[in-house]
PDB file of N, CA and C in Angstrom:
ATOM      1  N   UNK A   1     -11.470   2.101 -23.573  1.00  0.00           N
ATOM      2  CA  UNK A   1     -11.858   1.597 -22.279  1.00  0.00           C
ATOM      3  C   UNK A   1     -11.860   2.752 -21.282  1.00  0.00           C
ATOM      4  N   UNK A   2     -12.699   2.623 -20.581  1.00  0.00           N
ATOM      5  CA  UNK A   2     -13.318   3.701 -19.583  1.00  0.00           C
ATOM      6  C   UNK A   2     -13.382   3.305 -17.841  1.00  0.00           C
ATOM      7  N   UNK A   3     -12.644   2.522 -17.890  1.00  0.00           N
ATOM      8  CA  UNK A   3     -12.780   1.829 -16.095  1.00  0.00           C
ATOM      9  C   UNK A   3     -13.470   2.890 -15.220  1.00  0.00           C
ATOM     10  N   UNK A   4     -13.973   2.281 -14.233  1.00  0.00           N
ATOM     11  CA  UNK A   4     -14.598   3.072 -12.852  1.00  0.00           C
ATOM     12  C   UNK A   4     -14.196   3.087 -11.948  1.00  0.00           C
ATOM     13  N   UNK A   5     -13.387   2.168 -11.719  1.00  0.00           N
ATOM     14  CA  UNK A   5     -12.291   2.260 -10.415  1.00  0.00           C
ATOM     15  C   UNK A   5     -11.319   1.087 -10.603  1.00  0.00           C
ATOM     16  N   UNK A   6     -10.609   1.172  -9.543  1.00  0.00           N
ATOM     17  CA  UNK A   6      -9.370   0.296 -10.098  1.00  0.00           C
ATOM     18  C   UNK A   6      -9.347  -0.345  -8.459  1.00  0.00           C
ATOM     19  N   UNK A   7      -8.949  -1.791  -8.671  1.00  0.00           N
ATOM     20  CA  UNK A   7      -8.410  -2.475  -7.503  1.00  0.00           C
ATOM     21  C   UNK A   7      -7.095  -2.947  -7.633  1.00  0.00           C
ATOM     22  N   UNK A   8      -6.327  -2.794  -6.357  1.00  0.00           N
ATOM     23  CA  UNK A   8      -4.711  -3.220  -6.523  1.00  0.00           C
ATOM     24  C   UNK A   8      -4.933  -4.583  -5.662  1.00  0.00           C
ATOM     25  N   UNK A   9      -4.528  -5.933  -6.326  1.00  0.00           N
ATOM     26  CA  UNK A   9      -5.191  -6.704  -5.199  1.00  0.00           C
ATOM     27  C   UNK A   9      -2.674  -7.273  -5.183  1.00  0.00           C
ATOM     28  N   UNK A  10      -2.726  -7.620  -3.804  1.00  0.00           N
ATOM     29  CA  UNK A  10      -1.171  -7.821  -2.895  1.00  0.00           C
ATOM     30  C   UNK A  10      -1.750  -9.176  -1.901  1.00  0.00           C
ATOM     31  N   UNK A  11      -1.139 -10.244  -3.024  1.00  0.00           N
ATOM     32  CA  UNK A  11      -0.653 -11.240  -2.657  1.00  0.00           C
ATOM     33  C   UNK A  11      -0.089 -11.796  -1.320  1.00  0.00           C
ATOM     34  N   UNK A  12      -0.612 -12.450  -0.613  1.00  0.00           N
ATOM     35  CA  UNK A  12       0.199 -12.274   0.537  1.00  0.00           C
ATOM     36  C   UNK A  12       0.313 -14.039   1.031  1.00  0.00           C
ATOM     37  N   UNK A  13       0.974 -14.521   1.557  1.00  0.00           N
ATOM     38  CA  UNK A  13       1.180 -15.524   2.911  1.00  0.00           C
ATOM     39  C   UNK A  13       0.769 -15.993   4.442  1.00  0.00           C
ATOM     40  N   UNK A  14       1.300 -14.297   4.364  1.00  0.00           N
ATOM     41  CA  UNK A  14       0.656 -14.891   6.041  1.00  0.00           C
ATOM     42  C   UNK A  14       0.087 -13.577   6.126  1.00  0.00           C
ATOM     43  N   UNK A  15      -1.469 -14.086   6.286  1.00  0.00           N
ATOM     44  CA  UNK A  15      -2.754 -12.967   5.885  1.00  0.00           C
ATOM     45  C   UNK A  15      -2.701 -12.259   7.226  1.00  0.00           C
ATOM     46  N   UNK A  16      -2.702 -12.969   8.570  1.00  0.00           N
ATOM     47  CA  UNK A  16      -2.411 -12.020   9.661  1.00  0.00           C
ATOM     48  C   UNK A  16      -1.423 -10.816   9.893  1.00  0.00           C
ATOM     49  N   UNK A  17      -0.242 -11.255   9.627  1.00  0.00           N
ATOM     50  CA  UNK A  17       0.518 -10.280   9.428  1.00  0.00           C
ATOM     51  C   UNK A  17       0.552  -9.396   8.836  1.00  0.00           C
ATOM     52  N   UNK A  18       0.163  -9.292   7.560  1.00  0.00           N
ATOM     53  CA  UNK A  18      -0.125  -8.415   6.472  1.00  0.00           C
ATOM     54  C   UNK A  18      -0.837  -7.350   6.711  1.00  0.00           C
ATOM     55  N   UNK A  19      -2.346  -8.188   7.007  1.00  0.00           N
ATOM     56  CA  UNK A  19      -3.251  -7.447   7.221  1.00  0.00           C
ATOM     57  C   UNK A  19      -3.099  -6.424   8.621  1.00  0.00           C
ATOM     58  N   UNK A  20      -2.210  -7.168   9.519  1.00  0.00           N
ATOM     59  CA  UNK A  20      -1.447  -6.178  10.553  1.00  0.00           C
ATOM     60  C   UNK A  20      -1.124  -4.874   9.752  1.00  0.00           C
ATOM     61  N   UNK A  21       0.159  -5.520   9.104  1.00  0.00           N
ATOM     62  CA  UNK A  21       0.977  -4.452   8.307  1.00  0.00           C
ATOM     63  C   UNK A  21       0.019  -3.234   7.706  1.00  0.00           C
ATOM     64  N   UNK A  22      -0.839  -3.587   7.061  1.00  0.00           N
ATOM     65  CA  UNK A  22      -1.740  -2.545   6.180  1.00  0.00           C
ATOM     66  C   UNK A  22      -2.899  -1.920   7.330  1.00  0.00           C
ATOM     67  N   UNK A  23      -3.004  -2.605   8.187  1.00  0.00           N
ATOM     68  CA  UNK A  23      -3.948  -2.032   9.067  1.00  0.00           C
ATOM     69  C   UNK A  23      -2.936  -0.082   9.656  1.00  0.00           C
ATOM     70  N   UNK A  24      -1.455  -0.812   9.954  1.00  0.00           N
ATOM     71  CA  UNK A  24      -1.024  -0.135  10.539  1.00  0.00           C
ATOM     72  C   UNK A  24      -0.219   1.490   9.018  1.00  0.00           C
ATOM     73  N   UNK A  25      -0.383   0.944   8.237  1.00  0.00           N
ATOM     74  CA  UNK A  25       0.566   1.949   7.131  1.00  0.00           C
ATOM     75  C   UNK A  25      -1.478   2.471   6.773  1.00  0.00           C
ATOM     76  N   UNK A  26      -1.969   2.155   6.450  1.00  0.00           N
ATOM     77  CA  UNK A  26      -3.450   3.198   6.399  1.00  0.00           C
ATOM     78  C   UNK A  26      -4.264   3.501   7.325  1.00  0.00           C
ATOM     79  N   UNK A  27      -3.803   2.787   8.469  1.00  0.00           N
ATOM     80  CA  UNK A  27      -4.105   3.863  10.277  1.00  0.00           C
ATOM     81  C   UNK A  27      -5.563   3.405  10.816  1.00  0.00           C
ATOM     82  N   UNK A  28      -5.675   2.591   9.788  1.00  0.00           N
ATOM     83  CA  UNK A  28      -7.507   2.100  10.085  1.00  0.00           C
ATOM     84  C   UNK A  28      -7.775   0.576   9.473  1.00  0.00           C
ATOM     85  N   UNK A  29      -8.667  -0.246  10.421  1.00  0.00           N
ATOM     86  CA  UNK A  29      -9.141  -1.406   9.674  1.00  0.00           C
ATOM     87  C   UNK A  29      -9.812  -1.314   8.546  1.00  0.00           C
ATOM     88  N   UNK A  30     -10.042  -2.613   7.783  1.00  0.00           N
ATOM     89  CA  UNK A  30     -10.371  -2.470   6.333  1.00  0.00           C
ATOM     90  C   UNK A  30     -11.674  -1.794   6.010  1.00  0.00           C
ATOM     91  N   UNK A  31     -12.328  -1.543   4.969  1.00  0.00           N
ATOM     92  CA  UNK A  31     -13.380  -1.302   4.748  1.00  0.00           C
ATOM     93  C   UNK A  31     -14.937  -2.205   4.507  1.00  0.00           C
ATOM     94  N   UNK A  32     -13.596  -3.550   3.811  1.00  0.00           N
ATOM     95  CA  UNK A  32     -14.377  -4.627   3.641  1.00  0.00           C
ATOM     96  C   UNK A  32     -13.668  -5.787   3.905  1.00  0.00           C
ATOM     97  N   UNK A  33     -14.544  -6.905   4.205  1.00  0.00           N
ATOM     98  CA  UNK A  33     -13.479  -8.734   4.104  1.00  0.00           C
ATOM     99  C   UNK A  33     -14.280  -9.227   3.268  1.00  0.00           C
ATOM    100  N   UNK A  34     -14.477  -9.354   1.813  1.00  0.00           N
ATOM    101  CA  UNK A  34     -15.000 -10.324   1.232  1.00  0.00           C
ATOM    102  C   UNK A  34     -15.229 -11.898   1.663  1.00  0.00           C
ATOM    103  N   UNK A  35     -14.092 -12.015   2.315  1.00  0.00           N
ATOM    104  CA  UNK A  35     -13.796 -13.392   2.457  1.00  0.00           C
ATOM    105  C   UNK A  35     -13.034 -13.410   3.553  1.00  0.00           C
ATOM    106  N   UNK A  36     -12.671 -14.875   4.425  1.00  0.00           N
ATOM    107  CA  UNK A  36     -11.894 -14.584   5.446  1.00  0.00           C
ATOM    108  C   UNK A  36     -10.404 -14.404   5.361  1.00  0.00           C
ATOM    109  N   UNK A  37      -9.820 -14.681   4.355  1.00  0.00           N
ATOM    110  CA  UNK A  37      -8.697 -14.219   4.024  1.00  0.00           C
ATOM    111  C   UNK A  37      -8.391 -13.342   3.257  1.00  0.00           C
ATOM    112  N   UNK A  38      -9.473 -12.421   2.885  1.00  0.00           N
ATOM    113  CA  UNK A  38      -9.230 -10.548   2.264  1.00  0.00           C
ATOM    114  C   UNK A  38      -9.765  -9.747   2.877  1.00  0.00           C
ATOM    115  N   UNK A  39      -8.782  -8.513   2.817  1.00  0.00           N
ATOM    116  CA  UNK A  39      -9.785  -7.206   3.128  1.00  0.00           C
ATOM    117  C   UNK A  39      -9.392  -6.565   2.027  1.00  0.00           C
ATOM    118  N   UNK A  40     -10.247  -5.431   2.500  1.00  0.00           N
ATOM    119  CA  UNK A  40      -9.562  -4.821   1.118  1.00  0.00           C
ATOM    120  C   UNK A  40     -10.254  -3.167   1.570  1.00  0.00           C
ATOM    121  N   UNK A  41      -9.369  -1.665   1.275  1.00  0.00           N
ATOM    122  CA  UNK A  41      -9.344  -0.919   2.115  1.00  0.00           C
ATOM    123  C   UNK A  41      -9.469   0.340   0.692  1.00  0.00           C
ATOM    124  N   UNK A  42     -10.487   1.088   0.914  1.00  0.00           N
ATOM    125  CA  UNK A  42     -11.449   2.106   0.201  1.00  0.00           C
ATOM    126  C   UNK A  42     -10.501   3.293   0.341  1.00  0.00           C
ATOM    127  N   UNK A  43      -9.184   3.953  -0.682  1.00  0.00           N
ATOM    128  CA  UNK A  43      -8.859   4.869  -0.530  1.00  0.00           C
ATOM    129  C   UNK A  43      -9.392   5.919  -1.311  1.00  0.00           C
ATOM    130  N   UNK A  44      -9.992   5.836  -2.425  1.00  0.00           N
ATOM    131  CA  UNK A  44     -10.828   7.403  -3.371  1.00  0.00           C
ATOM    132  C   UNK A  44     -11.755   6.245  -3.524  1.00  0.00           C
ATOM    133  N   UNK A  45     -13.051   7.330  -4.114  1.00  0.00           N
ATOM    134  CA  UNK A  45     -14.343   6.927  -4.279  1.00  0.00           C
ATOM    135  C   UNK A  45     -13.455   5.863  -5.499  1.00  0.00           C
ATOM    136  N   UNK A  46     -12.907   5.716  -6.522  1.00  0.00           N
ATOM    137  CA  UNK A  46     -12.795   4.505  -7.679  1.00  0.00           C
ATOM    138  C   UNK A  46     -11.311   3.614  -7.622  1.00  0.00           C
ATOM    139  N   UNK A  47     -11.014   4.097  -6.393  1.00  0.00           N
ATOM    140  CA  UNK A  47      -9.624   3.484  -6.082  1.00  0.00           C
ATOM    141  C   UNK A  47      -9.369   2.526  -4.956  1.00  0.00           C
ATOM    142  N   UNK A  48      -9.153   1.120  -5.030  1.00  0.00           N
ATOM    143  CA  UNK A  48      -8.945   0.262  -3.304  1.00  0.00           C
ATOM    144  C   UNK A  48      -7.507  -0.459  -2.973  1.00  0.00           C
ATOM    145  N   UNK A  49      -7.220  -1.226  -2.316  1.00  0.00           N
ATOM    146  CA  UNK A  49      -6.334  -1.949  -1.900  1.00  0.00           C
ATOM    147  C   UNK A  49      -6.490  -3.316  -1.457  1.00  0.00           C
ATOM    148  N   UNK A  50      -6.315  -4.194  -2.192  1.00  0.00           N
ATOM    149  CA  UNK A  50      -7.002  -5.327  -1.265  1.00  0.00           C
ATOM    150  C   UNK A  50      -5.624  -6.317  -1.247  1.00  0.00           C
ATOM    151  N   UNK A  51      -6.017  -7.097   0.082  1.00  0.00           N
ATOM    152  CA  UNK A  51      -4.763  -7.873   0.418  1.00  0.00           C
ATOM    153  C   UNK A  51      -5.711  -9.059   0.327  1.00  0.00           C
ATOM    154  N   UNK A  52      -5.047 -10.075  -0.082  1.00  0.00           N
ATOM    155  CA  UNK A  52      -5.605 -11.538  -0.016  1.00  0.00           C
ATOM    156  C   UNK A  52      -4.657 -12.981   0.072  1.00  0.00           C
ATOM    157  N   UNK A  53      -4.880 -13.710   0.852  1.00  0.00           N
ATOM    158  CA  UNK A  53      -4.233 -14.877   0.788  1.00  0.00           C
ATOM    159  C   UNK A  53      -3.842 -15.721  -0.221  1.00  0.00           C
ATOM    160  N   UNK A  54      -2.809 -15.858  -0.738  1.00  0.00           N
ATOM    161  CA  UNK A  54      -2.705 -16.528  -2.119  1.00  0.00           C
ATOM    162  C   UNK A  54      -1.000 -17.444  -1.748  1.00  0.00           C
ATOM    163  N   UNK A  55      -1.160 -17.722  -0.956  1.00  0.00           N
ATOM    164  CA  UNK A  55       0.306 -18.477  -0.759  1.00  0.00           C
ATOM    165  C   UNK A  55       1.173 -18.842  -1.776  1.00  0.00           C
ATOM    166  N   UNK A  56       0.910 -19.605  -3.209  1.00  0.00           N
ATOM    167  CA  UNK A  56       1.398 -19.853  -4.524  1.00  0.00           C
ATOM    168  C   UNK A  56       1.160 -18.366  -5.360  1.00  0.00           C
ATOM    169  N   UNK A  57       0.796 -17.351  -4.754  1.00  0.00           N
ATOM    170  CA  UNK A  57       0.645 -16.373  -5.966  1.00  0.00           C
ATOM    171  C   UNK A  57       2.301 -15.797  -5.752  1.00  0.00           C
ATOM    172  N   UNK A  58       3.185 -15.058  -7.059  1.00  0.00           N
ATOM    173  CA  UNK A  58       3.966 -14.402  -7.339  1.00  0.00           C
ATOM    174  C   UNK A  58       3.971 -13.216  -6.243  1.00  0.00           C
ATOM    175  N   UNK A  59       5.083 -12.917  -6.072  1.00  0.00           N
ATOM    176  CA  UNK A  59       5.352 -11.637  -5.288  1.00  0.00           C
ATOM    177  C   UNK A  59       6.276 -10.692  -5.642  1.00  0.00           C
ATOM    178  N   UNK A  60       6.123  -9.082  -5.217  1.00  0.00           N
ATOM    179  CA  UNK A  60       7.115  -8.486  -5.700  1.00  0.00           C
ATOM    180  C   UNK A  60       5.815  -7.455  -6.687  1.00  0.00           C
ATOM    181  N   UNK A  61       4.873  -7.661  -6.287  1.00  0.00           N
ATOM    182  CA  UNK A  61       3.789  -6.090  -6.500  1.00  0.00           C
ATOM    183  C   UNK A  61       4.139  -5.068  -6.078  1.00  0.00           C
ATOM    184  N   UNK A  62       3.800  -3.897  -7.046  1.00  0.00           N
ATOM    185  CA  UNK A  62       4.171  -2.739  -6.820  1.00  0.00           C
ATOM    186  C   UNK A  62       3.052  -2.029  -6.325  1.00  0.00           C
ATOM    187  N   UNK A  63       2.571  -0.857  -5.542  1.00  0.00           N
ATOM    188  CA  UNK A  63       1.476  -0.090  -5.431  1.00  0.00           C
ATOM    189  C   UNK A  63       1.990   1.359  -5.646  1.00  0.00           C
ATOM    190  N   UNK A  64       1.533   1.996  -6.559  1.00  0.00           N
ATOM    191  CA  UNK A  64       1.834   3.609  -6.125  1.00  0.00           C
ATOM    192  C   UNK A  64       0.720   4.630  -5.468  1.00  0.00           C
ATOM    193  N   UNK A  65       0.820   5.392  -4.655  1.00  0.00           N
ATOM    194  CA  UNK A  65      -0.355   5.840  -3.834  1.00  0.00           C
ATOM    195  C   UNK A  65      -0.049   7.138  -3.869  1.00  0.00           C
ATOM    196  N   UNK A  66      -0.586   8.374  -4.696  1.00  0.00           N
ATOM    197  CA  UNK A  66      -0.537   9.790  -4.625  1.00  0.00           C
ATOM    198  C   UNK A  66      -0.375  10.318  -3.468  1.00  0.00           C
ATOM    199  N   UNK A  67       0.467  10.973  -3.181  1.00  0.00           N
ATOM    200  CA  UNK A  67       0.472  11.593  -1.238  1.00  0.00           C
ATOM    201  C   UNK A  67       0.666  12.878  -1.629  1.00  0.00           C
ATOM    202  N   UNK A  68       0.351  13.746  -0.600  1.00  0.00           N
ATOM    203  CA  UNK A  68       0.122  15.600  -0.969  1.00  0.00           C
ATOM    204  C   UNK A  68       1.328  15.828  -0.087  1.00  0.00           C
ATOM    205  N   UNK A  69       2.006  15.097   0.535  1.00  0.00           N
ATOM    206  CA  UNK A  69       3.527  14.968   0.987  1.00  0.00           C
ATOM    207  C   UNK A  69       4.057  14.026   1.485  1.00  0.00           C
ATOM    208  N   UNK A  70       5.287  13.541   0.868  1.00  0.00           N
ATOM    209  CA  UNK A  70       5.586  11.735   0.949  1.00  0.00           C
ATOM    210  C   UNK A  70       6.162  12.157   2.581  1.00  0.00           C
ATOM    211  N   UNK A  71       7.059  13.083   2.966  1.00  0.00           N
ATOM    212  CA  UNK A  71       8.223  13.314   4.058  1.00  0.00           C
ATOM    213  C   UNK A  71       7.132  13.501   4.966  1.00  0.00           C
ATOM    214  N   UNK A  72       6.215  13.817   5.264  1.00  0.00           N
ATOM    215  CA  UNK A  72       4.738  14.158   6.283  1.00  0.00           C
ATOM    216  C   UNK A  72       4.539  12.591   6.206  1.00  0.00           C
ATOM    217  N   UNK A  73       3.965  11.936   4.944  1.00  0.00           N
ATOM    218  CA  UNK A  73       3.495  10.595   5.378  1.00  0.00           C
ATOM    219  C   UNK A  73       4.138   9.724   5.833  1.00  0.00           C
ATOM    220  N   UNK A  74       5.440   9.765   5.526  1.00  0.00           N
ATOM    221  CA  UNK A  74       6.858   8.855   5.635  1.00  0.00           C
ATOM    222  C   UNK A  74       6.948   8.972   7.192  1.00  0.00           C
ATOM    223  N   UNK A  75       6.935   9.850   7.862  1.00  0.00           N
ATOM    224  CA  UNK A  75       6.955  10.292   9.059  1.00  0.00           C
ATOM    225  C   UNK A  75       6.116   9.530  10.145  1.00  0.00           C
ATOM    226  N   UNK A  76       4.643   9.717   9.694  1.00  0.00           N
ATOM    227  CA  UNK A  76       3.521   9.176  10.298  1.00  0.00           C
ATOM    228  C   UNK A  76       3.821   7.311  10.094  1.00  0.00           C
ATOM    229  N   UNK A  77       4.377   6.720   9.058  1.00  0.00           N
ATOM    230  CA  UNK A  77       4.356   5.568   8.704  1.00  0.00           C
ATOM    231  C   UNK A  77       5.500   5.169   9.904  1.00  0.00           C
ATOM    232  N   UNK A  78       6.614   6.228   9.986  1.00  0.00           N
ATOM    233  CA  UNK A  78       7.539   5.899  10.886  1.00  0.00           C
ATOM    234  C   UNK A  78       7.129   5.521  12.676  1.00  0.00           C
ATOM    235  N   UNK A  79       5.999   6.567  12.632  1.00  0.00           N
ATOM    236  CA  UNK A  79       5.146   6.145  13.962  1.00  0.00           C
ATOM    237  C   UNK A  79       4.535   5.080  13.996  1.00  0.00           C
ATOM    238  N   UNK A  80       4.206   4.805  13.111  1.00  0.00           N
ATOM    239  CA  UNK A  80       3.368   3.402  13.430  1.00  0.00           C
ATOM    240  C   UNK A  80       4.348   2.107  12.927  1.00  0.00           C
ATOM    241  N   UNK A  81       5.581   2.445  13.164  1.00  0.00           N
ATOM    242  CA  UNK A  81       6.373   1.069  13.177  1.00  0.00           C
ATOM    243  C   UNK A  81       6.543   0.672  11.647  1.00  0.00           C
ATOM    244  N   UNK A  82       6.393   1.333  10.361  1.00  0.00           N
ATOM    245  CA  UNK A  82       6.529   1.094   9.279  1.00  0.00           C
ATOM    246  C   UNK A  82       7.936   2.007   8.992  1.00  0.00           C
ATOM    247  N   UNK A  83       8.693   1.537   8.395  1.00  0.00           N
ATOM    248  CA  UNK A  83      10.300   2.724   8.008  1.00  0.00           C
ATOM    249  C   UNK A  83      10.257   2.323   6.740  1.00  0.00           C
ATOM    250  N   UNK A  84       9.393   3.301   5.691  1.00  0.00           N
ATOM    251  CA  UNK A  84       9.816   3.680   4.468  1.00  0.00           C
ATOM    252  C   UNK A  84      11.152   4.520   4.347  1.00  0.00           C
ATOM    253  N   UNK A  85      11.329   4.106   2.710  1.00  0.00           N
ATOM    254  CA  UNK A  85      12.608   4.740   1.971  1.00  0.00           C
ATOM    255  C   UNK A  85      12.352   5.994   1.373  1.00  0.00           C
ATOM    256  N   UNK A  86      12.833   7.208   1.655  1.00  0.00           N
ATOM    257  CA  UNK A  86      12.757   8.470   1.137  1.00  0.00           C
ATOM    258  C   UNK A  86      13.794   8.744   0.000  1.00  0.00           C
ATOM    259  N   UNK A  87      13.263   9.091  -0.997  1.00  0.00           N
ATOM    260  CA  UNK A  87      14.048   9.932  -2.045  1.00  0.00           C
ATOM    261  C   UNK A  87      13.429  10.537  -2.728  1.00  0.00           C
ATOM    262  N   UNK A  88      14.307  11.443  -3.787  1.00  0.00           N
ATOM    263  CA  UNK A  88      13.709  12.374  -5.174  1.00  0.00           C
ATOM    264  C   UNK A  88      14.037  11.506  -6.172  1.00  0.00           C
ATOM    265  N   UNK A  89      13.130  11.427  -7.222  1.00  0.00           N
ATOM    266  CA  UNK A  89      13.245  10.926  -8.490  1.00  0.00           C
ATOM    267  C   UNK A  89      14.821  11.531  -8.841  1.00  0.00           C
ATOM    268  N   UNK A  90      15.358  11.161 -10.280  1.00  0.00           N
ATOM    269  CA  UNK A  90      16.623  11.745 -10.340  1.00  0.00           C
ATOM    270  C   UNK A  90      16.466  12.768 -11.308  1.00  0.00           C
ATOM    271  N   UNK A  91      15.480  12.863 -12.214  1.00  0.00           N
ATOM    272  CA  UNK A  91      14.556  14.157 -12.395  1.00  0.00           C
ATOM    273  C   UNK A  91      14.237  15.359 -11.960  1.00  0.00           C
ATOM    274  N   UNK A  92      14.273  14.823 -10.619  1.00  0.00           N
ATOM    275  CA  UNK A  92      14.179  16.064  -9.641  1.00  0.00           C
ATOM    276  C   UNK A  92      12.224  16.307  -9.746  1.00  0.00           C
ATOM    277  N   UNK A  93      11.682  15.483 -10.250  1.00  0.00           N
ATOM    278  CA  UNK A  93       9.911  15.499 -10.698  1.00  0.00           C
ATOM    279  C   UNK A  93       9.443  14.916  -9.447  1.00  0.00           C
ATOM    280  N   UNK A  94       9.794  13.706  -8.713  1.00  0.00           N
ATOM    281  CA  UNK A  94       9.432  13.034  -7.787  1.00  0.00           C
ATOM    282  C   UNK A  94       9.450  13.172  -6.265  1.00  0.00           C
ATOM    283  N   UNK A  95       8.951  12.864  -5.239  1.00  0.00           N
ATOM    284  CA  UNK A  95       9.907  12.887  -3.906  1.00  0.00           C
ATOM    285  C   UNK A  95       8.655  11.528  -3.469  1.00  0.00           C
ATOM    286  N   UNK A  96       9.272  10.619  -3.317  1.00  0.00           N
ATOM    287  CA  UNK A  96       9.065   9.144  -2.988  1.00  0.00           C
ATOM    288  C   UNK A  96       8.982   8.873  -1.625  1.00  0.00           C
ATOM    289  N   UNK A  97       7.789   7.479  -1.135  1.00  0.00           N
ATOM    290  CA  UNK A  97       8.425   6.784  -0.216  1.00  0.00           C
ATOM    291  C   UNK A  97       8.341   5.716   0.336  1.00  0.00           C
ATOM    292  N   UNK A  98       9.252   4.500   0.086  1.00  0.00           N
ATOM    293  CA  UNK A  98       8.661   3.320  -0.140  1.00  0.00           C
ATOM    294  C   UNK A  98       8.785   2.200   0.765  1.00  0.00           C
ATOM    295  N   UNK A  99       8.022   0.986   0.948  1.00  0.00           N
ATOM    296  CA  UNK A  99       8.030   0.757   1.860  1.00  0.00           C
ATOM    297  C   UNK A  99       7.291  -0.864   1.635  1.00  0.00           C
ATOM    298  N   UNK A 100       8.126  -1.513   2.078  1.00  0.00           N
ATOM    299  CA  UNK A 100       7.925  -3.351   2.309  1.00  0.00           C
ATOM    300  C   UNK A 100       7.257  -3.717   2.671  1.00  0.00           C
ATOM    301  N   UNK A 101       5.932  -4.553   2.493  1.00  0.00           N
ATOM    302  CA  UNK A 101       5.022  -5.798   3.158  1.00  0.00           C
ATOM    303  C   UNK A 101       5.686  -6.751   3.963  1.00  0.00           C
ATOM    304  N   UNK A 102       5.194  -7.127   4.549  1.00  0.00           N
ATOM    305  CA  UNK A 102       5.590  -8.910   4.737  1.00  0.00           C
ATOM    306  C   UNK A 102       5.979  -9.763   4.217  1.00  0.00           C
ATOM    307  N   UNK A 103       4.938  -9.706   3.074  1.00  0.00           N
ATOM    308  CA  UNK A 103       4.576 -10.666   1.906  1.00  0.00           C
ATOM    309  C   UNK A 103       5.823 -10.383   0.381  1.00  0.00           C
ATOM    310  N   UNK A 104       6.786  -9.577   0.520  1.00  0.00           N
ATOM    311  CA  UNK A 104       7.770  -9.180  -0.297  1.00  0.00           C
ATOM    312  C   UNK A 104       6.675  -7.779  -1.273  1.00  0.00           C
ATOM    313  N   UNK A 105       5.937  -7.408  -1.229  1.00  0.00           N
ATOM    314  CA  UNK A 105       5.473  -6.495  -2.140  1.00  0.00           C
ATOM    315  C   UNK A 105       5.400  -5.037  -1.479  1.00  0.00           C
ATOM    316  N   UNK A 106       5.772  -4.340  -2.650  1.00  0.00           N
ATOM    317  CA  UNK A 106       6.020  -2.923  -2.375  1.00  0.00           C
ATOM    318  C   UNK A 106       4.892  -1.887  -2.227  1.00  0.00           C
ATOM    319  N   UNK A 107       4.608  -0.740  -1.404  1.00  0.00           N
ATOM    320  CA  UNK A 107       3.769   0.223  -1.730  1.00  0.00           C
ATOM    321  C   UNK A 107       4.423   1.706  -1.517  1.00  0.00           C
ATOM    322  N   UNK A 108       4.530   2.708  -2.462  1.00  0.00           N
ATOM    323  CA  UNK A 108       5.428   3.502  -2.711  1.00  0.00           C
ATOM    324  C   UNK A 108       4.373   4.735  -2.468  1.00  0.00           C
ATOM    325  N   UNK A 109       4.299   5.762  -2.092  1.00  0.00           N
ATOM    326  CA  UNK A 109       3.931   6.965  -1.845  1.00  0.00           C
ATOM    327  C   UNK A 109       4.523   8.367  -2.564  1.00  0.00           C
ATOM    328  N   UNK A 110       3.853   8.443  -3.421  1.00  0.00           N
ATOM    329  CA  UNK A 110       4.647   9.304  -4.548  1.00  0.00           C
ATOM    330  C   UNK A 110       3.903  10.747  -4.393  1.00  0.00           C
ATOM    331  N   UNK A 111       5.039  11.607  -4.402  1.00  0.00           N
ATOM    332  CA  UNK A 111       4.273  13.179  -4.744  1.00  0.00           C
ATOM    333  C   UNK A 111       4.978  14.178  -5.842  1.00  0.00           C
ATOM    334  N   UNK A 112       4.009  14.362  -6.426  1.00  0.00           N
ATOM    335  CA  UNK A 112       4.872  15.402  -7.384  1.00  0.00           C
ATOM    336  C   UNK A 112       5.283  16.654  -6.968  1.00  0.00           C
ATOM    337  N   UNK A 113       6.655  16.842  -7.458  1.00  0.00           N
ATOM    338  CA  UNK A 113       7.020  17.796  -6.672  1.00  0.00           C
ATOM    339  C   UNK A 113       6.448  19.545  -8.046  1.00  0.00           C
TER     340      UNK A 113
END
């Protein structure tokens, strides 16, 4: 199998808020709304994010998002009212930084060190 891009789709509740939330941790409105309760937000040409209303869906999604420095992005996330968790893998391979929805699901900002 050869995929072309990948979508992370994050479950959510209360689609306003969320979509607050993600508006404010990727600094820009979505790219697209399929529908009135998704957007969904274009980070690499084969890579997206989409949030959607699913009130009965499971929670507790993970996202990992390549960053060229988690402590730079962690920072900026801190400005805009988001307070991710900073650490190093225990490897010493990682430097992390993670950070809560609304909706209970995670999106983590990982850089290799």
């Amino acid at each position: 199998m050869h995929p072309s891009n990948v979508l992370a789709v994050l479950p959510v509740d209360d689609f306003p808020a969320a979509e607050s939330w993600y508006r404010r941790l990727f600094d820009r409105e979505p790219d697209r709304r399929p529908m009135s309760s998704c957007a969904e937000w274009q980070l690499t040409d084969g890579g997206a994010v989409q949030v959607i209303a699913l009130p009965d869906a499971p929670r507790g999604v993970t996202v990992v998002l390549g960053a060229d420095d988690a402590d730079a992005r962690a920072a900026e996330l801190t400005a805009r009212g988001i307070e991710p968790r900073l650490f190093t893998t225990p490897d010493g391979q990682f430097r992390l930084a993670s950070c809560g929805d609304p909706a209970g699901n995670t999106v983590v900002l990982g850089q290799t060190l």
